[in-house]
PDB file of N, CA and C in Angstrom:
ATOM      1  N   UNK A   1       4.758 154.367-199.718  1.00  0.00           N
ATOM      2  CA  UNK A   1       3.860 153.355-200.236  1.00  0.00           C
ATOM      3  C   UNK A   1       3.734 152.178-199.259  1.00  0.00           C
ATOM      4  N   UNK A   2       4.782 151.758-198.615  1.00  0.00           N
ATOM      5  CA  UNK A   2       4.898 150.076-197.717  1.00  0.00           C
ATOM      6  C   UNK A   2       3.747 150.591-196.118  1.00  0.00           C
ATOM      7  N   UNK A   3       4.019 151.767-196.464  1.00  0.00           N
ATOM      8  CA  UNK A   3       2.892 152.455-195.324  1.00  0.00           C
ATOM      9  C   UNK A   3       1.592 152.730-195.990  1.00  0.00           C
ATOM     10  N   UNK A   4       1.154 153.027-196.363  1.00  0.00           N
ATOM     11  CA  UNK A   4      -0.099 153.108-197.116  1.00  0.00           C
ATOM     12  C   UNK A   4      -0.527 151.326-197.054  1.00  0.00           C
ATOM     13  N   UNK A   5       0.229 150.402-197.962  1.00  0.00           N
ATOM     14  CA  UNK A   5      -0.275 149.300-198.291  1.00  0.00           C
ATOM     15  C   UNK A   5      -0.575 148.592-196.299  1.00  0.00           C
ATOM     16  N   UNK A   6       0.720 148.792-195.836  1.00  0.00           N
ATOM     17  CA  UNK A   6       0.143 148.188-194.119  1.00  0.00           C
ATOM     18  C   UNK A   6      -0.909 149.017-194.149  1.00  0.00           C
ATOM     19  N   UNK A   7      -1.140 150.264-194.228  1.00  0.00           N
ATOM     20  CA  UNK A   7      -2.569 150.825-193.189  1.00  0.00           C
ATOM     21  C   UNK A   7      -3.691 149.838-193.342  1.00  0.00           C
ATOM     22  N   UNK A   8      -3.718 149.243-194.832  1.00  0.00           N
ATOM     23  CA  UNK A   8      -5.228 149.222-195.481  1.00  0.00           C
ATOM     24  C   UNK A   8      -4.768 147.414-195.523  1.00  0.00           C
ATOM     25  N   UNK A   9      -3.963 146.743-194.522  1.00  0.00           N
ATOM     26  CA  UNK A   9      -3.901 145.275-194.312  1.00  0.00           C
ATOM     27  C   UNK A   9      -3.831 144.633-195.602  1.00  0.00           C
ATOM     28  N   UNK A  10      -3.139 145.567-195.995  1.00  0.00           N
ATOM     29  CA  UNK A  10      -2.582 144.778-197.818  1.00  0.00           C
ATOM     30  C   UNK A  10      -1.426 143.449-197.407  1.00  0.00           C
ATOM     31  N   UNK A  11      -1.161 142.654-198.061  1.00  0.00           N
ATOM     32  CA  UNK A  11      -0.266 142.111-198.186  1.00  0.00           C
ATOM     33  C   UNK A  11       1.045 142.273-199.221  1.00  0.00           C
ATOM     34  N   UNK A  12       2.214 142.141-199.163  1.00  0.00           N
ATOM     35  CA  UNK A  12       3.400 143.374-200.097  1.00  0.00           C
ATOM     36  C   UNK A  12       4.737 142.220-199.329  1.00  0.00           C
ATOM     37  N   UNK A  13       5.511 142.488-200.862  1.00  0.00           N
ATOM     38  CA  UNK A  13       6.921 141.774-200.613  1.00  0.00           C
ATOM     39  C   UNK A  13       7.751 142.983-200.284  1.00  0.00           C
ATOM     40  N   UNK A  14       9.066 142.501-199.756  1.00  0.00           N
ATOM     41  CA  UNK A  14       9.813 143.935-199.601  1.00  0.00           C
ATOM     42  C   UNK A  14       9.344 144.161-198.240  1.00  0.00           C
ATOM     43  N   UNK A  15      10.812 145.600-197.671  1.00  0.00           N
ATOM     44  CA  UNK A  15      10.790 146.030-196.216  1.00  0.00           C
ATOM     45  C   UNK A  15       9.658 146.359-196.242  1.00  0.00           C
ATOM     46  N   UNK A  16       9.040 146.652-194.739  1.00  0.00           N
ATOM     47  CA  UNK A  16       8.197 147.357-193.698  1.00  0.00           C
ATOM     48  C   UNK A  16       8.585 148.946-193.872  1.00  0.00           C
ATOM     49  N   UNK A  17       7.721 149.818-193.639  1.00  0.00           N
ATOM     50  CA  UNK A  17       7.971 150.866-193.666  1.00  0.00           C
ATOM     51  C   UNK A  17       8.520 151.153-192.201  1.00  0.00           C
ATOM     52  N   UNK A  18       8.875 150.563-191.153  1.00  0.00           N
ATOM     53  CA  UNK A  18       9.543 150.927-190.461  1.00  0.00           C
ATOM     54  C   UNK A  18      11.265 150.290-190.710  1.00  0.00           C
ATOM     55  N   UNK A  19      11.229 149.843-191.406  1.00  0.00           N
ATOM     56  CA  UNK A  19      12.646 149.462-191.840  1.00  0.00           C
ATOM     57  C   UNK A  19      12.726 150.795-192.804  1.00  0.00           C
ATOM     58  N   UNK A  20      12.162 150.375-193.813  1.00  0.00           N
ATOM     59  CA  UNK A  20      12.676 152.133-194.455  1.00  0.00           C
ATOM     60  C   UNK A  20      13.015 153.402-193.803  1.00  0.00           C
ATOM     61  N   UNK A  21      11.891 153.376-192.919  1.00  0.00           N
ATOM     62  CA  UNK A  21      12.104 154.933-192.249  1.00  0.00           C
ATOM     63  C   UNK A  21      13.684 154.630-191.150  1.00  0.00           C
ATOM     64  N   UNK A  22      13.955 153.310-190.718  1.00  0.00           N
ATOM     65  CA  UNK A  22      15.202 153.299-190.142  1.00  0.00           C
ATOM     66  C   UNK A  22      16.056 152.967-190.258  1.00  0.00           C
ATOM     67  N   UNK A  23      16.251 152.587-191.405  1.00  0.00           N
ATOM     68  CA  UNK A  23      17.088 152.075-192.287  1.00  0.00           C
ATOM     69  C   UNK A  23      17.606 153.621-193.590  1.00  0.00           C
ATOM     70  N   UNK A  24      16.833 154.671-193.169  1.00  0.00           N
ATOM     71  CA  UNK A  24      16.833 155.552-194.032  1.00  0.00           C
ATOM     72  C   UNK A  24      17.283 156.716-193.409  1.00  0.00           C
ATOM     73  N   UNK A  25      17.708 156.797-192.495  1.00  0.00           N
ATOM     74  CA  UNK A  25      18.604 157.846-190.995  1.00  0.00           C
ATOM     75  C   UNK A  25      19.921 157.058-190.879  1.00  0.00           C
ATOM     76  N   UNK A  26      20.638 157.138-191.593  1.00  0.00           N
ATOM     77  CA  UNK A  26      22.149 156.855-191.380  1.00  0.00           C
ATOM     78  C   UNK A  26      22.670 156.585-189.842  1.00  0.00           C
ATOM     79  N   UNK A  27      22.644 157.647-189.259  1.00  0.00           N
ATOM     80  CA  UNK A  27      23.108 157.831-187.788  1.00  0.00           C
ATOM     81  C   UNK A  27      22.222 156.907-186.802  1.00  0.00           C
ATOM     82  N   UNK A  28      21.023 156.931-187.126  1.00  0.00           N
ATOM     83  CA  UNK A  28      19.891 155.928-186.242  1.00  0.00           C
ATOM     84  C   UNK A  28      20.578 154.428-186.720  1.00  0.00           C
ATOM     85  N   UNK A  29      20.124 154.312-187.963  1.00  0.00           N
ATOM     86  CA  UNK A  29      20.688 152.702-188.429  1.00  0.00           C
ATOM     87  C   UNK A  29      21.746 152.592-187.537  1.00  0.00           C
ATOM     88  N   UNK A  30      22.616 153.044-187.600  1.00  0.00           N
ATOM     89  CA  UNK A  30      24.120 152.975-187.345  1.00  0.00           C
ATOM     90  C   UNK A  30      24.204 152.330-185.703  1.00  0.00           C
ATOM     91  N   UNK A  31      23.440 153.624-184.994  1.00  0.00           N
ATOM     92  CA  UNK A  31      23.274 153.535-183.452  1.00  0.00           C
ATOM     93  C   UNK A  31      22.077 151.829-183.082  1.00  0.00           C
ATOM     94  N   UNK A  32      21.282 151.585-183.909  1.00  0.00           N
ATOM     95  CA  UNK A  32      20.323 150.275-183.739  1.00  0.00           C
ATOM     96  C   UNK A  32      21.712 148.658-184.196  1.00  0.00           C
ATOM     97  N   UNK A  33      22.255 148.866-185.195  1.00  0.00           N
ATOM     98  CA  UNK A  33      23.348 148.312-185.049  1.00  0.00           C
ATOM     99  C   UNK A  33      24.305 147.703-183.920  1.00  0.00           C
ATOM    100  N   UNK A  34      24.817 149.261-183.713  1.00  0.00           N
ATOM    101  CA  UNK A  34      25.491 149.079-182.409  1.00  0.00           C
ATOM    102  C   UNK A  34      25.245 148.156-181.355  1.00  0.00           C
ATOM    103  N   UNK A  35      23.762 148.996-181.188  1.00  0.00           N
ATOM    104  CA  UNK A  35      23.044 148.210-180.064  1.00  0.00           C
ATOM    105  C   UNK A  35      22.859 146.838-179.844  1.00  0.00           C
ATOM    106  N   UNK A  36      23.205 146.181-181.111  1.00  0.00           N
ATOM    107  CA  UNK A  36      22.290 144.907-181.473  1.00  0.00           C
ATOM    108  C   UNK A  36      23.422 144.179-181.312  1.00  0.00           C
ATOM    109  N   UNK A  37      25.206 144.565-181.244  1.00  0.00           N
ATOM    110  CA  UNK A  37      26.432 143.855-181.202  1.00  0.00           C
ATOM    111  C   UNK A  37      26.987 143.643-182.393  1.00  0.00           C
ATOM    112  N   UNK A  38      26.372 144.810-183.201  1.00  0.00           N
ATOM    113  CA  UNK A  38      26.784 144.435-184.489  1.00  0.00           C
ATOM    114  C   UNK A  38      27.803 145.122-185.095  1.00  0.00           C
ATOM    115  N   UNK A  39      29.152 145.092-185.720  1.00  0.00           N
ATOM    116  CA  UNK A  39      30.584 145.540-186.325  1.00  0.00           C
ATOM    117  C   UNK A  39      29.682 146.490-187.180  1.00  0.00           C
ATOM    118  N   UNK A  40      30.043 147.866-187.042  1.00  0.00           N
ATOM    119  CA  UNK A  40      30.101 148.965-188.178  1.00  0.00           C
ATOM    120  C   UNK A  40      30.946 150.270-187.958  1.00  0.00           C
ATOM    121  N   UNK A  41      31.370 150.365-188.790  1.00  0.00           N
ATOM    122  CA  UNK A  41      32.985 151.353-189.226  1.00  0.00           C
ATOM    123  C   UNK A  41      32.417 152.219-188.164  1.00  0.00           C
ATOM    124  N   UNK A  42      33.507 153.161-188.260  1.00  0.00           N
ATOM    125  CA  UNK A  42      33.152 154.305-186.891  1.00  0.00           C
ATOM    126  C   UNK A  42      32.557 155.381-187.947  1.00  0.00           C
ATOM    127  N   UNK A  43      31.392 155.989-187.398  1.00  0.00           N
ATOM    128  CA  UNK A  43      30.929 157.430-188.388  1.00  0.00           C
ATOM    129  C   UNK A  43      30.652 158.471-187.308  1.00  0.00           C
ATOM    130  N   UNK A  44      30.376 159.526-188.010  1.00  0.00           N
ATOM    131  CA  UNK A  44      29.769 160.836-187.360  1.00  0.00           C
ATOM    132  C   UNK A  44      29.317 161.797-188.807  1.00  0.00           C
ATOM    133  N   UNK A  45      28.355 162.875-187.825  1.00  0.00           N
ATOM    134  CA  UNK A  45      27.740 163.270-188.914  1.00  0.00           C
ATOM    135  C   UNK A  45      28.799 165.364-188.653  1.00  0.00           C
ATOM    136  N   UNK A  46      28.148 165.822-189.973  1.00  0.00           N
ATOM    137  CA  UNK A  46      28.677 167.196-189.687  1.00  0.00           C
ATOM    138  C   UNK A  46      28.576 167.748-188.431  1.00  0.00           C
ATOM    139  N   UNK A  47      27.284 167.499-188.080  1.00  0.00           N
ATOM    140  CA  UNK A  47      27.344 168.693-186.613  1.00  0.00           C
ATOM    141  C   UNK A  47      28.286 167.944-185.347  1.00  0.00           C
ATOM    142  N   UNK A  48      28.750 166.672-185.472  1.00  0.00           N
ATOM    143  CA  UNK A  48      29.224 165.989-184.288  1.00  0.00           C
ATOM    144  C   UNK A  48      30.946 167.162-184.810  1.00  0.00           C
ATOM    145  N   UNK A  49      31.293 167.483-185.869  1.00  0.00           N
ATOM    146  CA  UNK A  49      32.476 168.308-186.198  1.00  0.00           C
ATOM    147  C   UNK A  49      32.823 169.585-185.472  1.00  0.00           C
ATOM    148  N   UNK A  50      31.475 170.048-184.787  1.00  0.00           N
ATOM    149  CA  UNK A  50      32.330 171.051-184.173  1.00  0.00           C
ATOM    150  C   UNK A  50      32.705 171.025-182.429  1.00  0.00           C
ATOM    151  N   UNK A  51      32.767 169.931-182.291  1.00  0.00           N
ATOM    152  CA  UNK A  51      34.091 169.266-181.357  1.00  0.00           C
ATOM    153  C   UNK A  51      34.194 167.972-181.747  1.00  0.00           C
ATOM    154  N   UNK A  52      35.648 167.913-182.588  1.00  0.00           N
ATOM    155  CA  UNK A  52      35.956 166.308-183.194  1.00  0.00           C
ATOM    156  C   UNK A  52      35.144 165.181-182.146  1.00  0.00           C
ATOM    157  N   UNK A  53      34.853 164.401-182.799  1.00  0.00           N
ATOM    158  CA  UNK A  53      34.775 163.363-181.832  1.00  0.00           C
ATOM    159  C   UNK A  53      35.971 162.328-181.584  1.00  0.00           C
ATOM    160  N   UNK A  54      35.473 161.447-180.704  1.00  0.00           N
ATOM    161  CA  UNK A  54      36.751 160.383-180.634  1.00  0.00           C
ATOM    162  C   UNK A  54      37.169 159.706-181.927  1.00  0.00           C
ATOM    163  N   UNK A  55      35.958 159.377-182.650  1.00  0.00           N
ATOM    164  CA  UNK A  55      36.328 158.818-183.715  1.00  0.00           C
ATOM    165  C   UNK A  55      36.765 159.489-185.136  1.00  0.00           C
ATOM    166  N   UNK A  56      37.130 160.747-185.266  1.00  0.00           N
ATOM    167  CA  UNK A  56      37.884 161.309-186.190  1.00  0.00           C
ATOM    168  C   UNK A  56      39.519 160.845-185.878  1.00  0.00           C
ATOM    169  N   UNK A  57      40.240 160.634-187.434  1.00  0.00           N
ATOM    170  CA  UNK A  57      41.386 160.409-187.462  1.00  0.00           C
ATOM    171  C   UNK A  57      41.749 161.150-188.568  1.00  0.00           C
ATOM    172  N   UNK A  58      43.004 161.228-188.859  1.00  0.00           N
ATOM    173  CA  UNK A  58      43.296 161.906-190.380  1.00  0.00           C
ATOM    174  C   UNK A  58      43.311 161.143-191.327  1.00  0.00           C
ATOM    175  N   UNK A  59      42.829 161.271-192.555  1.00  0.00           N
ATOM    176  CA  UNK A  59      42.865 160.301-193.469  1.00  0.00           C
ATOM    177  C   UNK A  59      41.640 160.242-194.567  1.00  0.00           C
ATOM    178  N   UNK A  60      41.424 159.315-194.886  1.00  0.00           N
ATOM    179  CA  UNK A  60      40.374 159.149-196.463  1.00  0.00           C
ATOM    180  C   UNK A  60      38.707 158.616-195.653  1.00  0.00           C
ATOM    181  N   UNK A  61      37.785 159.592-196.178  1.00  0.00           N
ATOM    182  CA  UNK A  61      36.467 159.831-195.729  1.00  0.00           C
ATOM    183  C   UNK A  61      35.740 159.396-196.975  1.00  0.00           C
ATOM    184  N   UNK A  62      34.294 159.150-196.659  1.00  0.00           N
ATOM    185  CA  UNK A  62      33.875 159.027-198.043  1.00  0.00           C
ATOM    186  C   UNK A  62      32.155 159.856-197.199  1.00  0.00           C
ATOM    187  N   UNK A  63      31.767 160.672-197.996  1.00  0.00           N
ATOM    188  CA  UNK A  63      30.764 161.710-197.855  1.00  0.00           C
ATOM    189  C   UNK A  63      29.693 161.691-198.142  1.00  0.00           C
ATOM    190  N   UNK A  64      28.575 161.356-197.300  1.00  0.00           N
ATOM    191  CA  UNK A  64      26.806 160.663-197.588  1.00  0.00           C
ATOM    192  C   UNK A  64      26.204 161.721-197.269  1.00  0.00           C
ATOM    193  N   UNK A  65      25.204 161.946-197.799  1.00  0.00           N
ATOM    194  CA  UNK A  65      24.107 162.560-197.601  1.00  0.00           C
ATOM    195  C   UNK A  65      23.682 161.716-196.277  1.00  0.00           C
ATOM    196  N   UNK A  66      22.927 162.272-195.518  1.00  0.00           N
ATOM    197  CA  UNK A  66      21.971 161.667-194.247  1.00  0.00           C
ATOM    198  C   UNK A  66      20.605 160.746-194.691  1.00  0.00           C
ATOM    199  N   UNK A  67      19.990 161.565-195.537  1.00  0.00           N
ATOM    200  CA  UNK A  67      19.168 161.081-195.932  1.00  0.00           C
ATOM    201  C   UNK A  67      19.144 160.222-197.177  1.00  0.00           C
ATOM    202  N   UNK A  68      19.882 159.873-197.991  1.00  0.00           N
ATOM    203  CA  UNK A  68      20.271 159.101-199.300  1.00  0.00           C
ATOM    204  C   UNK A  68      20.132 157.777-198.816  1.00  0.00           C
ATOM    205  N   UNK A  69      19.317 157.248-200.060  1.00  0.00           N
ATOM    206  CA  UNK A  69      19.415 155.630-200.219  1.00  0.00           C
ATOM    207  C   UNK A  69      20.463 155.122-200.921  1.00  0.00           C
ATOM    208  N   UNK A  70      21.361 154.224-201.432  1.00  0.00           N
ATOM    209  CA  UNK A  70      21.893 153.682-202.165  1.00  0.00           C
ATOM    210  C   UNK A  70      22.845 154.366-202.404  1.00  0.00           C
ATOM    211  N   UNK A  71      23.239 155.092-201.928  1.00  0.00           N
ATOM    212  CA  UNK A  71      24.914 155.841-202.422  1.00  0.00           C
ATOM    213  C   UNK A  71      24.201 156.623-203.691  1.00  0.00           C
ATOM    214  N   UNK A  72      23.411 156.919-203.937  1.00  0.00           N
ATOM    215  CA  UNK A  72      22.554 157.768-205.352  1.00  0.00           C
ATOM    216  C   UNK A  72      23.446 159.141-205.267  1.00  0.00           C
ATOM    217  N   UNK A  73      23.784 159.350-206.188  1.00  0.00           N
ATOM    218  CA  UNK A  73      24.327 160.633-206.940  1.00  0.00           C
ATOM    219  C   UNK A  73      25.831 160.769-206.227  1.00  0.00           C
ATOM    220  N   UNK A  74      26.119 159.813-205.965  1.00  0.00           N
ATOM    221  CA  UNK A  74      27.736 159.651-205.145  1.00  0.00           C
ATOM    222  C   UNK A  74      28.703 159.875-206.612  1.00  0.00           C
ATOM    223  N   UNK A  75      30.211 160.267-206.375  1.00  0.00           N
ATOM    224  CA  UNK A  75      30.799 160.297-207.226  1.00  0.00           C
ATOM    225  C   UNK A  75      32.347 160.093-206.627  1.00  0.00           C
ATOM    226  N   UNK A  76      33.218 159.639-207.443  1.00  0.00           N
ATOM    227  CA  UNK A  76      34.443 160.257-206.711  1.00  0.00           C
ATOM    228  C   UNK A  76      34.806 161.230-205.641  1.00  0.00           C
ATOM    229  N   UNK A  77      34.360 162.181-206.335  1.00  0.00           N
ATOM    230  CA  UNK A  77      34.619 163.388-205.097  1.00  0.00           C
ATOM    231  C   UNK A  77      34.202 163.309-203.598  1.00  0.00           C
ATOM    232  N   UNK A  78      33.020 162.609-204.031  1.00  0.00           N
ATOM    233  CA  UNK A  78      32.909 162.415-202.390  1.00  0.00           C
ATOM    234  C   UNK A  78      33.815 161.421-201.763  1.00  0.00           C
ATOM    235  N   UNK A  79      35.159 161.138-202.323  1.00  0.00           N
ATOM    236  CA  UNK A  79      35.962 160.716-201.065  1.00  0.00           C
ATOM    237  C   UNK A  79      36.869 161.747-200.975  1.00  0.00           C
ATOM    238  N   UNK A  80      37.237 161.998-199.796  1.00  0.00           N
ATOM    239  CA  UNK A  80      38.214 162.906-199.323  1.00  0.00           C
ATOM    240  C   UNK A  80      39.510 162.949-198.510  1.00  0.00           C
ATOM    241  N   UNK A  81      40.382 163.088-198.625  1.00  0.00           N
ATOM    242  CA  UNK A  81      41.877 162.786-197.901  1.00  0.00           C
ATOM    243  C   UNK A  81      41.775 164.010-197.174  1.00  0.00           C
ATOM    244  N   UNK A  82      41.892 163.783-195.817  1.00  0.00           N
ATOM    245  CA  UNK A  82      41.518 165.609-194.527  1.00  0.00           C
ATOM    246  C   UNK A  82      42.997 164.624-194.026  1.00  0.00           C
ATOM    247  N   UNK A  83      43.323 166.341-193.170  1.00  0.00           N
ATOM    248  CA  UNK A  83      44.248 165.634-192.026  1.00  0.00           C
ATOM    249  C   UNK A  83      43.512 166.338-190.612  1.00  0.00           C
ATOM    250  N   UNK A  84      42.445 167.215-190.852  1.00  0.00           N
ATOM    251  CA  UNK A  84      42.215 167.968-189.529  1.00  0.00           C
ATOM    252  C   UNK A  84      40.326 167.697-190.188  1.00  0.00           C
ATOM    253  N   UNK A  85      39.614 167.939-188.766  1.00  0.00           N
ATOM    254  CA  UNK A  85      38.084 167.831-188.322  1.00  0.00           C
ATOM    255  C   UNK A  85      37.891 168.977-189.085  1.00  0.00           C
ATOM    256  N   UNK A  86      38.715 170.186-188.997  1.00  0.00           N
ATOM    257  CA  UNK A  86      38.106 171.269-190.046  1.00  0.00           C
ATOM    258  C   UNK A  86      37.949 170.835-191.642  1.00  0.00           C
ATOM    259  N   UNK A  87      38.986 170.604-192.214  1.00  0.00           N
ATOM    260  CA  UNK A  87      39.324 170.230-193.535  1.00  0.00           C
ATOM    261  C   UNK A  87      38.086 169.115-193.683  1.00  0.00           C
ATOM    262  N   UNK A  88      37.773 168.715-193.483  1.00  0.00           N
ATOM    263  CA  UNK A  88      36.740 168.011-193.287  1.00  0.00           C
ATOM    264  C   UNK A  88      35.166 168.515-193.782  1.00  0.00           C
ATOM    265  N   UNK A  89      35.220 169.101-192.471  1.00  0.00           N
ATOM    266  CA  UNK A  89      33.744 170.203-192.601  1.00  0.00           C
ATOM    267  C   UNK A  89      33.752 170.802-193.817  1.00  0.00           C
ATOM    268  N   UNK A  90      34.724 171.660-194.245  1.00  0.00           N
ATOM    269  CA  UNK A  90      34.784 172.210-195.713  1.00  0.00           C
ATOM    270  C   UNK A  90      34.418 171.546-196.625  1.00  0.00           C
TER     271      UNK A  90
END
């Protein structure tokens, strides 16, 4: 919709649809962050798992969808105690 209303030089409260769309890629946000000097926890996504990265440790994870807004349909379970990059992936 925030795209539709820019095409047609609407005026609208609320993000830009380019904030949504990058603000809505976990891993992008994350990396524009970075860039900017800005503090955010260390992440990686599944496929960075099949060679750990530097930033895997053993310990308590908490498990996002890539594409999810708002932590939506999150539950307990999605935190997880791993001690290995495999246990993980599972």
């Amino acid at each position: 919709v925030p795209l539709l209303v820019e095409s047609r030089g609407l005026r609208m409260t609320g993000s830009s649809a380019a904030a949504i769309l990058n603000s809505g890629r976990k891993g992008f946000a994350k990396q524009l962050l970075c860039a900017a000097g800005l503090a955010t926890p260390p992440w990686f996504e599944l496929s960075d798992l099949q060679n750990p990265p530097p930033a895997f440790r053993p310990g308590r994870y908490i498990l996002k969808p890539v594409l999810e807004h708002a932590s939506l349909g999150m539950t307990d379970a999605d935190v997880v105690s791993v001690s290995t990059s495999h246990e993980l992936q599972q």
